[in-house]
N, C-alpha and C. Protein backbone atom coordinates (compact mmCIF):
# COMPACT_ATOMS: atom_id res chain seq x y z
N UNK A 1 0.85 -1.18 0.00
CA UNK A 1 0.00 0.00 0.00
C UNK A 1 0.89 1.22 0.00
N UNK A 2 0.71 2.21 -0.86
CA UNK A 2 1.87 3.46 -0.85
C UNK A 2 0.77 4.47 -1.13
N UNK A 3 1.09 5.44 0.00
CA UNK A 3 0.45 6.56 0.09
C UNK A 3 -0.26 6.86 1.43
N UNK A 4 -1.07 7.62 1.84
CA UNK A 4 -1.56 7.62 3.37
C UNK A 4 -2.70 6.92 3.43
N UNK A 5 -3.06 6.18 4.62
CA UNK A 5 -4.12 5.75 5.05
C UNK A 5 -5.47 6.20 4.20
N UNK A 6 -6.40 5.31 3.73
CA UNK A 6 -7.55 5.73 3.66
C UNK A 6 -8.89 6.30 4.99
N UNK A 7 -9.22 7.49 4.68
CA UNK A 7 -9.88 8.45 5.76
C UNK A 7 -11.35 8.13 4.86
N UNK A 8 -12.09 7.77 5.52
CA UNK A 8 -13.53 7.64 4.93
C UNK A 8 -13.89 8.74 5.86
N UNK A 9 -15.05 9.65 5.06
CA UNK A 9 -15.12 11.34 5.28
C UNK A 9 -16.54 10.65 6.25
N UNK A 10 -17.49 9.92 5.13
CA UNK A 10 -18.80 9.23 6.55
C UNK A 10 -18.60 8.88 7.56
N UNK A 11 -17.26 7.79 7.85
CA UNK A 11 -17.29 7.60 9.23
C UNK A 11 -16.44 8.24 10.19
N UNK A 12 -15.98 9.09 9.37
CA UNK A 12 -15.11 11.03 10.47
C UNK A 12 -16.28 11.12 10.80
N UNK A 13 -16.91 11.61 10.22
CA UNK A 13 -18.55 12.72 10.87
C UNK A 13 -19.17 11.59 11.45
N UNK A 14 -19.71 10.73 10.89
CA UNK A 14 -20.00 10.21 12.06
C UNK A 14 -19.76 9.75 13.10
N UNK A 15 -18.59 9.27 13.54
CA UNK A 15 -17.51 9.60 14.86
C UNK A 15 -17.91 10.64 15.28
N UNK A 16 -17.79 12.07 15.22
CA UNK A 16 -17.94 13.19 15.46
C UNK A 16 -19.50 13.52 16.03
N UNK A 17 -20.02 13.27 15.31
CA UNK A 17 -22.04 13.14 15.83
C UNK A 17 -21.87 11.98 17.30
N UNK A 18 -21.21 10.81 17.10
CA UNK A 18 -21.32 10.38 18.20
C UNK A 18 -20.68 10.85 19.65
N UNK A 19 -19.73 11.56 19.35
CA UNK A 19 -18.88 12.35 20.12
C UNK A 19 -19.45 13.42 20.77
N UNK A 20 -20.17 14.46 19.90
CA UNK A 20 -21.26 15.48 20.43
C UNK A 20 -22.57 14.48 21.11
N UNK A 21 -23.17 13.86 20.74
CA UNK A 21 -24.12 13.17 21.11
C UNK A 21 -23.73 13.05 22.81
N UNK A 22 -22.41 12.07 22.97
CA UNK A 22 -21.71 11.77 24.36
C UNK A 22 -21.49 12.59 25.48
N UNK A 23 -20.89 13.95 24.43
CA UNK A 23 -20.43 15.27 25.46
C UNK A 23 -22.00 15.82 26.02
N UNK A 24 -22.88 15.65 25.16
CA UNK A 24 -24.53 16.35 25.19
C UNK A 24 -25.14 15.37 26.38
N UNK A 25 -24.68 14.36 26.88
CA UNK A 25 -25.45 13.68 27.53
C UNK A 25 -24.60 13.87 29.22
N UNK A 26 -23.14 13.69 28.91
CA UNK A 26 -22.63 13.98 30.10
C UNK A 26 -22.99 14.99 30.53
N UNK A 27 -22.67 16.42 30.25
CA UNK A 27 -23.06 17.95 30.16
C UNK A 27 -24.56 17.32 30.93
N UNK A 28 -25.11 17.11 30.33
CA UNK A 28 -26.59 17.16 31.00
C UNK A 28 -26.59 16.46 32.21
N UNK A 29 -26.08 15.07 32.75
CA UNK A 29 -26.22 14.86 33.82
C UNK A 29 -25.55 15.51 34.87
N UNK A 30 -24.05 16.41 34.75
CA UNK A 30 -23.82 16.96 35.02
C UNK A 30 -24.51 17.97 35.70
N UNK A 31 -24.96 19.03 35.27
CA UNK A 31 -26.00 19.67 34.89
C UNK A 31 -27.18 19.25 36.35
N UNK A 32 -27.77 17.96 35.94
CA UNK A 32 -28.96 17.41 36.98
C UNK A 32 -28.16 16.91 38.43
N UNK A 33 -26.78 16.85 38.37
CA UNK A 33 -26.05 16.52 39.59
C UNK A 33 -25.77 18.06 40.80
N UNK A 34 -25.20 19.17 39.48
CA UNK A 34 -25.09 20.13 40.11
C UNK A 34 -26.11 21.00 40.63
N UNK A 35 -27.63 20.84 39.88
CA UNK A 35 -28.13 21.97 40.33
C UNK A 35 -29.41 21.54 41.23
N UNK A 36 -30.10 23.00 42.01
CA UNK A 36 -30.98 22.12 42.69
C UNK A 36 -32.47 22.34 42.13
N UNK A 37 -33.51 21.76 42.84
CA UNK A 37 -34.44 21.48 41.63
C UNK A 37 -35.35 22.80 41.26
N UNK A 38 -34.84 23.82 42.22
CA UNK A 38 -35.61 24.83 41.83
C UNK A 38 -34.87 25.99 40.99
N UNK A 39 -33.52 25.49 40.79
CA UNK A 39 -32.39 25.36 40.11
C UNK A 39 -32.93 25.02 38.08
N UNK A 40 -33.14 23.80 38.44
CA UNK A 40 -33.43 22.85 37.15
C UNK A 40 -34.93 23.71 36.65
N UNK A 41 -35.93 23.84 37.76
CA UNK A 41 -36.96 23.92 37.11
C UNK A 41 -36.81 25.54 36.25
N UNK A 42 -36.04 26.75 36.51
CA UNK A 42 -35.69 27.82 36.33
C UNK A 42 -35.35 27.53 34.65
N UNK A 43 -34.49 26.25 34.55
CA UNK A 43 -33.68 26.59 32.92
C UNK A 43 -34.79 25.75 32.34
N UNK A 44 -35.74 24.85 32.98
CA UNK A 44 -36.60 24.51 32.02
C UNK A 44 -35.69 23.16 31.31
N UNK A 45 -34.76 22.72 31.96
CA UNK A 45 -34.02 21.08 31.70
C UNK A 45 -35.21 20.48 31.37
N UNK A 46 -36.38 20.08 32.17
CA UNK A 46 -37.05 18.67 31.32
C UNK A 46 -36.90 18.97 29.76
N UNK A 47 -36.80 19.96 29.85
CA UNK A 47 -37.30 20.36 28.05
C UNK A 47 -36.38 20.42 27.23
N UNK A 48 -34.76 20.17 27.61
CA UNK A 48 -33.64 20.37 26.81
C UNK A 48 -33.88 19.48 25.82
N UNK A 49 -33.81 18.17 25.60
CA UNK A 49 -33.47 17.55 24.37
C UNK A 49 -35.27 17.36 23.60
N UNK A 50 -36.02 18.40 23.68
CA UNK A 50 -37.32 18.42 22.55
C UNK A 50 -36.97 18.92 21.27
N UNK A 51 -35.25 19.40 21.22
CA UNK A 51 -35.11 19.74 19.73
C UNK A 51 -34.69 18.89 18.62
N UNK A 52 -34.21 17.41 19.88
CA UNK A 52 -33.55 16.27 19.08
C UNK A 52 -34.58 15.36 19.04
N UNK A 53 -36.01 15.29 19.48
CA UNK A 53 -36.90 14.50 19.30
C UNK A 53 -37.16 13.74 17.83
N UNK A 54 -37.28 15.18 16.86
CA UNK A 54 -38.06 14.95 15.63
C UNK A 54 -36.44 14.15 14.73
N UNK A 55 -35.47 14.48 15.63
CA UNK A 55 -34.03 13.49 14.59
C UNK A 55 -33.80 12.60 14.90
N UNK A 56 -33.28 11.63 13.70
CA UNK A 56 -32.44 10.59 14.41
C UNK A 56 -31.17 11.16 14.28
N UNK A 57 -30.83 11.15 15.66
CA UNK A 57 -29.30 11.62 16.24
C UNK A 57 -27.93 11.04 15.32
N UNK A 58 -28.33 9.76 15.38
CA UNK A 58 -27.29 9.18 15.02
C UNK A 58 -27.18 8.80 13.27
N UNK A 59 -27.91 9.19 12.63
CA UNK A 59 -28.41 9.38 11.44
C UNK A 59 -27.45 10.68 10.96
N UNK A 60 -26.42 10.36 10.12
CA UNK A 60 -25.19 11.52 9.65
C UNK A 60 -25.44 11.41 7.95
N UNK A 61 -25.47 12.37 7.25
CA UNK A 61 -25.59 12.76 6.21
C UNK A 61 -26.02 14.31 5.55
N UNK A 62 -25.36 14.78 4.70
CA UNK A 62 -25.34 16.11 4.65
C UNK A 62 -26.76 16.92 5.06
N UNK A 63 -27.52 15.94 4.60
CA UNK A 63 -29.45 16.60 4.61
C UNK A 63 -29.33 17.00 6.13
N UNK A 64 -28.59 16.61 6.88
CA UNK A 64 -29.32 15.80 8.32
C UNK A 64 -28.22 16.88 9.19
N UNK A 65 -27.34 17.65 8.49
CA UNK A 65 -26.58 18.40 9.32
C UNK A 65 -26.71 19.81 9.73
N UNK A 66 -27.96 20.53 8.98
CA UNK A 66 -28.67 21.58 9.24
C UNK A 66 -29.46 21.15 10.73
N UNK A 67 -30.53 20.34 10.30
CA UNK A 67 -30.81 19.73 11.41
C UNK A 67 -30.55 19.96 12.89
N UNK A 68 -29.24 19.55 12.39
CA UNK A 68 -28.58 18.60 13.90
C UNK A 68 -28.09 20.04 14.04
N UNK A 69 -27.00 21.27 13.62
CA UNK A 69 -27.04 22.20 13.85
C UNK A 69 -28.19 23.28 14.35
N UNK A 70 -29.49 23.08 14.13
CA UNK A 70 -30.42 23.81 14.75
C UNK A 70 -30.79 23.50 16.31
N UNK A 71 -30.59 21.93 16.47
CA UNK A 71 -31.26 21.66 17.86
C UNK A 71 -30.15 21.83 18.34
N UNK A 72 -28.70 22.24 17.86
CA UNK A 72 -27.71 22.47 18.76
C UNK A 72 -27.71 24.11 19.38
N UNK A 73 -28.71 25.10 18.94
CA UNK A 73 -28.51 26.07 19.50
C UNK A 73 -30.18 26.45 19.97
């Protein structure tokens, strides 16, 4: 074989979606560890992940990266 490694660009990003996915879940329990519940009820947490409802998360493809960029902010 001569030349560099083959990099498949689908399974970078999708590595990467799973990676945000991971950090998004720690962050959140985090989050339900540190604060208290009148704390939680203030930011309205039950309601954080209603923007990832209508996606499949783990579903990577260009269509799907607007998406996933909207429920990220």
């Amino acid at each position: 074989w001569d030349g560099d490694a083959y990099q498949d660009a689908f399974l970078t990003n999708l590595a990467a979606r799973i990676q945000e996915v991971s950090q998004l879940r720690g962050q959140h329990d985090q989050i339900l560890k540190l604060l208290s519940e009148e704390e939680l009820k203030q930011m309205q947490i039950e309601s954080c992940f209603e923007p990832f409802m209508k996606l499949s998360v783990f579903s990577y493809n260009d269509y799907t990266v607007p998406a996933w960029r909207a429920a990220l902010t």
